[in-house]
Protein backbone atom coordinates (compact mmCIF):
# COMPACT_ATOMS: atom_id res chain seq x y z
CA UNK A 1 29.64 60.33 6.04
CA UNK A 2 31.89 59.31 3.31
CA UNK A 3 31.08 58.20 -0.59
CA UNK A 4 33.21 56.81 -3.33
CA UNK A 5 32.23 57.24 -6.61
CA UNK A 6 33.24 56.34 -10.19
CA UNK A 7 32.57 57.10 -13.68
CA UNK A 8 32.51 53.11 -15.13
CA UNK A 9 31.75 49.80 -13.56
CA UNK A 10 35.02 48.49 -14.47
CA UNK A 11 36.23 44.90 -14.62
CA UNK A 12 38.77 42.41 -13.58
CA UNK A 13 40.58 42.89 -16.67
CA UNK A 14 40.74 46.30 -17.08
CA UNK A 15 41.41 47.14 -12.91
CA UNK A 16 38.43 49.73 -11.42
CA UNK A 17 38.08 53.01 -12.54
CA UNK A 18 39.44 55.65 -10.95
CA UNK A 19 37.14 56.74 -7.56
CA UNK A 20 36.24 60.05 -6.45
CA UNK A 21 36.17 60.85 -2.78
CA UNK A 22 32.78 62.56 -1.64
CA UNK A 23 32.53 63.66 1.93
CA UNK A 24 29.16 64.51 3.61
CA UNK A 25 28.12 67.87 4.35
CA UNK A 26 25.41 68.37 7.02
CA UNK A 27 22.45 70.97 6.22
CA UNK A 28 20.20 70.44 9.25
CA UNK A 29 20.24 69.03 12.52
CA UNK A 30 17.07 68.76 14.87
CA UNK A 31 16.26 67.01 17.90
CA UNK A 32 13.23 64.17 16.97
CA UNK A 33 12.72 63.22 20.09
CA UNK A 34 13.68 64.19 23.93
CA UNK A 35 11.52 62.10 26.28
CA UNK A 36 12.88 60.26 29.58
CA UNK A 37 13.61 56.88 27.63
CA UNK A 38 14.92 58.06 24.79
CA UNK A 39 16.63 60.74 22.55
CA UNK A 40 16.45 60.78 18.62
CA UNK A 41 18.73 63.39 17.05
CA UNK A 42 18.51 64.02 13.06
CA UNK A 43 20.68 65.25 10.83
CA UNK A 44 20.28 65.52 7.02
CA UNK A 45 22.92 66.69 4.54
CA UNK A 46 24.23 65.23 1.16
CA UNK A 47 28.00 63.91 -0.01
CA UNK A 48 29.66 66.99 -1.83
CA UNK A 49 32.66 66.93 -3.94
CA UNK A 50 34.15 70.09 -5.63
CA UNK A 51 31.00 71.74 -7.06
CA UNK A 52 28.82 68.94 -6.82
CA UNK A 53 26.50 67.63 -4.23
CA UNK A 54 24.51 64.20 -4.29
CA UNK A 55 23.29 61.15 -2.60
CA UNK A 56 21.58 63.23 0.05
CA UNK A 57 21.34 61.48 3.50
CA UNK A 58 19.58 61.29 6.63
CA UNK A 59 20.88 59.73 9.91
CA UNK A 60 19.66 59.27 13.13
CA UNK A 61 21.18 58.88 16.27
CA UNK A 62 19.50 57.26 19.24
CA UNK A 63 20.49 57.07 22.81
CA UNK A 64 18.80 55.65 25.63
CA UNK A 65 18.54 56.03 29.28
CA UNK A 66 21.26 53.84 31.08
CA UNK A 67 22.92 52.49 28.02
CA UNK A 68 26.47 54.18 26.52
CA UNK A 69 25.25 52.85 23.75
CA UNK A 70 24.45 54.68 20.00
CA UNK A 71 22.29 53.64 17.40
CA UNK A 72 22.63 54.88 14.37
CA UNK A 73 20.08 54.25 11.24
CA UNK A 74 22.07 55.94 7.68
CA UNK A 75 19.63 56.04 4.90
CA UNK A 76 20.55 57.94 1.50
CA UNK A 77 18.46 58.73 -2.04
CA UNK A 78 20.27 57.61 -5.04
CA UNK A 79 20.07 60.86 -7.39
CA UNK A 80 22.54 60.33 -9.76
CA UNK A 81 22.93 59.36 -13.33
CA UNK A 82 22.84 55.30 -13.57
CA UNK A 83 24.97 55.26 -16.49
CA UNK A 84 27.71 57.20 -15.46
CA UNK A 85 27.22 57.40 -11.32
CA UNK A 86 28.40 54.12 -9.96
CA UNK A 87 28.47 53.78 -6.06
CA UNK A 88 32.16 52.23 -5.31
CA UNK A 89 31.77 52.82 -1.70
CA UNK A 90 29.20 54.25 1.05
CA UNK A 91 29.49 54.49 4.76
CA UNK A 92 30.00 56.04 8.27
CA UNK A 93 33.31 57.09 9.53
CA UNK A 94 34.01 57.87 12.73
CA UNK A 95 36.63 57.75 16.12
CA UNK A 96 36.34 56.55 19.38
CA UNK A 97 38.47 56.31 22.22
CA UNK A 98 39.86 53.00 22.81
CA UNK A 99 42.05 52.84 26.46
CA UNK A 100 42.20 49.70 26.94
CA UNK A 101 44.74 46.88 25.87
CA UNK A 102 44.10 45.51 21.94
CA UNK A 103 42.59 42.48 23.36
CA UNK A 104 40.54 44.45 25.72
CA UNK A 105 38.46 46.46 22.59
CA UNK A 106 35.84 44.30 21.18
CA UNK A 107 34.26 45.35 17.64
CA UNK A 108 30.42 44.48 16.72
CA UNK A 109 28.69 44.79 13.93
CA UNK A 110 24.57 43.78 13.78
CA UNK A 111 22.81 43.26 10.77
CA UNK A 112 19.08 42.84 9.92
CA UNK A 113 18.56 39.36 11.67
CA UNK A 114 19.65 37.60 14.73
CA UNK A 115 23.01 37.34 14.30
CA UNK A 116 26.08 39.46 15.91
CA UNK A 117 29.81 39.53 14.54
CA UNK A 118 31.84 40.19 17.49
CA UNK A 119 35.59 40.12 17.55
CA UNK A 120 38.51 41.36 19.60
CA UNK A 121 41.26 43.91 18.18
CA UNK A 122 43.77 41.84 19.22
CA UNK A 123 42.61 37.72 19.95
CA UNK A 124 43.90 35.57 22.20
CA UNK A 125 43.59 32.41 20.46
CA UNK A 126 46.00 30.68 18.33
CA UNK A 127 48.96 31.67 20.00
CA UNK A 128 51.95 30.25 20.57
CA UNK A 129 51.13 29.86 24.04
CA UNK A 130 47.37 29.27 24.82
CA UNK A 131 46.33 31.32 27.49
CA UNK A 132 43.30 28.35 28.35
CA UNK A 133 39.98 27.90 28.34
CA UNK A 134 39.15 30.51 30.80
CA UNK A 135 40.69 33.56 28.98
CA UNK A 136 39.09 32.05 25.97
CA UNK A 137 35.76 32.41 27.09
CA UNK A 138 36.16 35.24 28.73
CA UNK A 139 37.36 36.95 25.98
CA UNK A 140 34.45 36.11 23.95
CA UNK A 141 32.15 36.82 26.11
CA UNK A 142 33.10 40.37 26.34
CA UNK A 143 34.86 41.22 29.73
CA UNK A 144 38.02 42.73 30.30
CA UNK A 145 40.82 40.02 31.13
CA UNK A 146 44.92 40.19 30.88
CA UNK A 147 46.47 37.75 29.09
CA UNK A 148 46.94 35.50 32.22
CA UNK A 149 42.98 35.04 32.68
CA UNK A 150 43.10 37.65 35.32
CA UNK A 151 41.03 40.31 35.59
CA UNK A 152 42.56 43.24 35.49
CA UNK A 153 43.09 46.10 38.74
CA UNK A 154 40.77 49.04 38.66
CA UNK A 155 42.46 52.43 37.10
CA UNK A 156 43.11 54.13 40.10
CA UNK A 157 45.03 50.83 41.22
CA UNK A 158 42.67 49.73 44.23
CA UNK A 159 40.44 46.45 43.93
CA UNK A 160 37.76 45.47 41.96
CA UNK A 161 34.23 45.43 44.14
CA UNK A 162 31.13 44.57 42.16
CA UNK A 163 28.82 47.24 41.87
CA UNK A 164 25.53 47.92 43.88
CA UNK A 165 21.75 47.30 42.33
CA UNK A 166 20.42 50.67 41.06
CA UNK A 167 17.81 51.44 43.28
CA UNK A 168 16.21 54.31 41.02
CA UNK A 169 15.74 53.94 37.41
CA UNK A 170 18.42 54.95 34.56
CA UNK A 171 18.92 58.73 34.04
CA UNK A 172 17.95 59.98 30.57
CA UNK A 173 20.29 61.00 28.17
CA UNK A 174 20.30 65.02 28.01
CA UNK A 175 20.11 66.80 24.81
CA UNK A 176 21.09 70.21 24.33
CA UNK A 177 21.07 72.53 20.78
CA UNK A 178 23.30 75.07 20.47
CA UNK A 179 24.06 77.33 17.36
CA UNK A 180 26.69 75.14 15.51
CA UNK A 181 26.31 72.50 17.47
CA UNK A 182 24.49 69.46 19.28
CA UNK A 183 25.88 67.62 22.65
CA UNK A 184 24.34 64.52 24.08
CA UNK A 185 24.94 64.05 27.56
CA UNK A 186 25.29 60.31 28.29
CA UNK A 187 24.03 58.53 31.54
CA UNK A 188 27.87 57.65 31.95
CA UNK A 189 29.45 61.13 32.11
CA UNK A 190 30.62 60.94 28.58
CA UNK A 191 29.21 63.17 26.08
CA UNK A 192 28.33 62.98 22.05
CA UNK A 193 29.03 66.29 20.00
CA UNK A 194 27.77 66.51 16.91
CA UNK A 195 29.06 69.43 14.66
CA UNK A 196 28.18 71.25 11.49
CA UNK A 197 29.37 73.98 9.12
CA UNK A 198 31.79 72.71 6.27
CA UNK A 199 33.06 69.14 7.27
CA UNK A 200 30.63 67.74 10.41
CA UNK A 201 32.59 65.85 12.94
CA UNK A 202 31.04 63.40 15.86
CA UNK A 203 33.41 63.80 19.00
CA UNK A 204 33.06 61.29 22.06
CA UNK A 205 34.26 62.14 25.07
């Protein structure tokens, strides 16, 4: 969790005042929820800066059964002073590992209503050379392709073969709490950590 804050509103004339950089410091991590559908892990903590400590925060994480996917819901308390405490900038940061080719690693962002802002790292429209219509779509639509329209050759170099139906439901994410520490086992094989003590870190693996 990261925070930018600043002493004056500033203007266009006179440029923005100078920001300080708050980073967030977690105080307390508990699992919310463990059932076979669903995980909920919480952490709480404020932004903390020198000797100072404010805007304190609560996140949660959820992860489902079958789905790689994490939610995340960041809420925050605005305890400052509203003369002096001006909010410049408030977010998440975090990594991820990214393997594939630039125009292979899609980015999406969901708001409040229906819509979804999807785009590629790297696009392959308006190029020089258009790649056509297929690679186009394809793109957009999310799978992997190679700038030819093919679809790309399995890692280990063998062929593609689509994948058999599940014939047993999705396995549940697994949750385990350890002393500095919690790690989310996903139904994929990857895993979540979630660290605290001094600066927290989120590791995916």
């Amino acid at each position: 969790m990261v925070c930018l804050r600043q002493g004056g509103a500033g203007d266009d004339r006179g440029g923005a005042a100078k920001a300080e950089r708050f980073i967030g410091r977690v105080e307390q991590v508990a699992v919310a929820q463990s059932g076979p559908v669903r995980a909920v892990v919480e952490v709480e903590g404020g932004h903390r800066h020198g000797n100072r400590t404010w805007l304190p925060f609560t996140v949660r994480l959820y992860f489902h059964a079958g789905s790689d996917g994490v939610r995340a819901v960041h809420s925050f308390v605005y305890d400052g002073d509203e003369k002096k405490d001006f909010v410049r900038g408030l977010g998440i940061r975090f990594e991820v590992p990214m393997r594939d080719e630039p125009h292979n690693r899609h980015v999406r962002f969901a708001g409040p209503g229906d819509g979804v802002l999807s785009e590629a790292v790297r696009g392959t429209t308006g190029l020089r050379r258009d790649p056509g219509a297929a690679v186009r779509r394809t793109q957009v639509a999310g799978p992997a392709t190679l700038r030819d329209g093919r679809r790309p050759p399995r890692r280990d170099g063998g062929p593609r073969r689509p994948r058999a139906p599940r014939r047993d439901g999705p396995p549940a994410p697994a949750v385990r709490v350890q002393e500095d520490r919690v790690v989310v086992h996903l139904p994929d094989g990857g895993t979540v950590t979630i660290r605290w003590g001094g600066v927290p870190t989120c590791e995916w693996t």
